[in-house]
Protein backbone atom coordinates (compact mmCIF):
# COMPACT_ATOMS: atom_id res chain seq x y z
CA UNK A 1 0.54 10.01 -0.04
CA UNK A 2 2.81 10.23 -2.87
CA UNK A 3 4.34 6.92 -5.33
CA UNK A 4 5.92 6.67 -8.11
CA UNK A 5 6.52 3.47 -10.39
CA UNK A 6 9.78 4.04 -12.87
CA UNK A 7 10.12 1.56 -15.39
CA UNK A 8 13.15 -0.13 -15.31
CA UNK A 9 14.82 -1.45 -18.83
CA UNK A 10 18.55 -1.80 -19.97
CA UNK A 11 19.51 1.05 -20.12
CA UNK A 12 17.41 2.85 -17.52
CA UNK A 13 17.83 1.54 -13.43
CA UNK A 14 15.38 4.76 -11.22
CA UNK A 15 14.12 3.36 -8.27
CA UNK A 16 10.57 2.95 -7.63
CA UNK A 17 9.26 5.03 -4.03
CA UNK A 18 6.64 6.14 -2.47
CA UNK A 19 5.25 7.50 0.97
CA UNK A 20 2.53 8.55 3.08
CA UNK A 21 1.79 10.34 6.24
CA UNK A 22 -1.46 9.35 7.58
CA UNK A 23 -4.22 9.43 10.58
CA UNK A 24 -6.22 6.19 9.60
CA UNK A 25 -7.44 2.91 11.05
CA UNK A 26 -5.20 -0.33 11.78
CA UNK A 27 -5.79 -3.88 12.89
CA UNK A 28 -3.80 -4.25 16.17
CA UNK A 29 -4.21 -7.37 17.59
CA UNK A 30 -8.11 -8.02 16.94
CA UNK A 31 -9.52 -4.50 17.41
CA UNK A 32 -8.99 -1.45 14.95
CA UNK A 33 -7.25 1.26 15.85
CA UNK A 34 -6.92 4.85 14.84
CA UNK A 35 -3.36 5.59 14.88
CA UNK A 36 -0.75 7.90 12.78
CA UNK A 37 1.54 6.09 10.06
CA UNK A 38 4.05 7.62 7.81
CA UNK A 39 5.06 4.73 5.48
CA UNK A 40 7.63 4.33 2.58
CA UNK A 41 8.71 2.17 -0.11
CA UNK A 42 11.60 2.04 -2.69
CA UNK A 43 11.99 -0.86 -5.15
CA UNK A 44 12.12 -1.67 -8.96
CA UNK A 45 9.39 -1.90 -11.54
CA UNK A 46 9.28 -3.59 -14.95
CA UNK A 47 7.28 -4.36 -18.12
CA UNK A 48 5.61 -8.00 -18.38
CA UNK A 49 3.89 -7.56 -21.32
CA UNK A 50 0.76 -5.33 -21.07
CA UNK A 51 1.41 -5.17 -17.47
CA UNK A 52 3.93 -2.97 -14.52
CA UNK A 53 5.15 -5.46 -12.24
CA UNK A 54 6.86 -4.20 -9.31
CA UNK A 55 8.43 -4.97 -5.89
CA UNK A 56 9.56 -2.75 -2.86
CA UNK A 57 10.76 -2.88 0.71
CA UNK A 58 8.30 -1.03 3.07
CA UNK A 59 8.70 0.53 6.37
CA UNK A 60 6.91 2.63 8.70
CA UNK A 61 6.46 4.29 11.91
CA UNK A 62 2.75 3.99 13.72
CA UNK A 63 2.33 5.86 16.87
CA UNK A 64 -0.73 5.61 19.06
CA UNK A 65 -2.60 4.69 22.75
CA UNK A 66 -3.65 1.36 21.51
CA UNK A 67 0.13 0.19 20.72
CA UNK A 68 1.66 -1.04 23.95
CA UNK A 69 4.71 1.37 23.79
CA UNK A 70 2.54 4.06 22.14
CA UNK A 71 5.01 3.84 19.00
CA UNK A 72 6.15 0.84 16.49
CA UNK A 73 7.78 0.53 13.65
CA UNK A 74 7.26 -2.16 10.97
CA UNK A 75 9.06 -3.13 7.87
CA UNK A 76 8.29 -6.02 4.85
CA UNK A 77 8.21 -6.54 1.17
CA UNK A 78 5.08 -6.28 -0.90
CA UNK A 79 4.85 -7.46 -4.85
CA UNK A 80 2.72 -6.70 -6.87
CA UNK A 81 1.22 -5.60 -11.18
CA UNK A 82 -0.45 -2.65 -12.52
CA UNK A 83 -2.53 -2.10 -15.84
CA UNK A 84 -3.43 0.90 -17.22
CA UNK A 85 -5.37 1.66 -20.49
CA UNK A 86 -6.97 5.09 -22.37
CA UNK A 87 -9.38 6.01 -19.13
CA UNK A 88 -8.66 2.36 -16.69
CA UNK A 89 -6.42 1.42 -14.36
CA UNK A 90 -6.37 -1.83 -12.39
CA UNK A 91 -3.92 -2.68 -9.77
CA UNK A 92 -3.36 -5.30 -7.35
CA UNK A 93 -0.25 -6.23 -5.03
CA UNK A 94 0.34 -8.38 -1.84
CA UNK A 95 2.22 -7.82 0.85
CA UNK A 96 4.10 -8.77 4.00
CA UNK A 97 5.07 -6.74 6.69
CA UNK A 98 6.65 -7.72 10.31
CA UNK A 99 6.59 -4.80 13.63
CA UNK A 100 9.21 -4.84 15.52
CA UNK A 101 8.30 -2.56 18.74
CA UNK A 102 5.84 -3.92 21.78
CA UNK A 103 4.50 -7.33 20.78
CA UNK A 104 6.09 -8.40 17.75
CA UNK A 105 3.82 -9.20 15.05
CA UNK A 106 3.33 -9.62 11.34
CA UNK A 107 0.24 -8.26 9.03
CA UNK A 108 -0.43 -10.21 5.24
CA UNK A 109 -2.29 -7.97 2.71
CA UNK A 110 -3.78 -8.07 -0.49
CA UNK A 111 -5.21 -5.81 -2.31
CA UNK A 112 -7.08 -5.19 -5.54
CA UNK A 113 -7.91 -1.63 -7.16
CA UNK A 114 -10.01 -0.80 -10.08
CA UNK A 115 -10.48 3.12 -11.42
CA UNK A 116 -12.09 4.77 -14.00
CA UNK A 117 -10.76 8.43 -15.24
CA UNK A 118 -14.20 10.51 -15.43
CA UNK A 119 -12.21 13.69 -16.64
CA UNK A 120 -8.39 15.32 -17.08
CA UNK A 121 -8.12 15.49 -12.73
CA UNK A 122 -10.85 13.16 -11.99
CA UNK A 123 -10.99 9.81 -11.26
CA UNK A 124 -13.41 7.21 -9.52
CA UNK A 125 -12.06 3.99 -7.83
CA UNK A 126 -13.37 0.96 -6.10
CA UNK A 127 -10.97 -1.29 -3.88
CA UNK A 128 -11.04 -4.59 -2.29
CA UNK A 129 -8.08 -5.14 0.69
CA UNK A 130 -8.24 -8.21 3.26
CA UNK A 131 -5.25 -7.99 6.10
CA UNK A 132 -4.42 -10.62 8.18
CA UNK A 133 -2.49 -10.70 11.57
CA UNK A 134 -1.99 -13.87 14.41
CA UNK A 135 -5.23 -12.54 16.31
CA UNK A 136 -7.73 -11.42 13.14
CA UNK A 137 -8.32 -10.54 10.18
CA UNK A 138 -10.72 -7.62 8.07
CA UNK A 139 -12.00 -6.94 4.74
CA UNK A 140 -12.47 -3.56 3.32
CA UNK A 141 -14.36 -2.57 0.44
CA UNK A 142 -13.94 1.67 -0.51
CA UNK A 143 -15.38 3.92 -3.26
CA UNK A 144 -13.26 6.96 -3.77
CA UNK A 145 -13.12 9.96 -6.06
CA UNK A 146 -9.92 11.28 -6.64
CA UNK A 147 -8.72 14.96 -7.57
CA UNK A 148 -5.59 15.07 -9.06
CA UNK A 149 -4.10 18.32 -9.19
């Protein structure tokens, strides 16, 4: 996936986006599934202080077997602040997102990210996420080292 965070001030309005295409694991209903997602956001960002606060409309398409038409789309909002210093990072955001195909349902997130730059394309991060829908719920912790490039 790709996002981008522009900084919006008085004299500069960019939009904020971002998107992903993806093969990975959802909560649908109380079982995870492996489906395919290509999400996107646009929204704004700003300084608050030391921090990037930002907030964007999301929306996606997940196909699958497990969904009951095979397809679904979902849209929401998510909110969220970033912090970023010489070689850290720390991120967390929350989110809200209804789907609007099959049986309609809505999924709350939160999520909390902490990295550490180990060299100029190299960086190691540790995440928290908890998701929430009418039927369940699931925590995820991941370790991940990241190539940029």
């Amino acid at each position: 996936g790709l996002k981008t965070y522009s900084l919006n001030d008085n004299f500069f309005q960019e939009p904020s986006w971002g998107f992903q295409i993806a093969r990975q694991r959802e909560l649908v209903g109380d079982n995870l599934s492996l489906l395919n997602v290509a999400d996107g956001y646009r929204g704004v960002s700003y300084a608050c202080g030391v921090l990037l606060c930002h907030g964007e409309l999301t929306g996606g398409l997940l196909t699958g077997n497990k969904l009951d038409f095979g397809w679904t789309v979902r849209a929401g909002a998510r909110a969220g602040m970033l912090y970023q210093q010489n070689n850290w990072s720390w991120s967390t955001d929350a989110g809200q997102d209804y789907y609007f195909v099959g049986d309609a349902d809505r999924m709350s997130s939160i999520k909390t990210e902490a990295g550490y730059r180990l060299a100029r394309n190299l960086s190691l991060y540790g995440s928290y996420m908890r998701e929430k829908n009418r039927e369940a719920s699931r925590e995820r912790f991941t370790a991940s080292l990241r190539l940029f490039f």
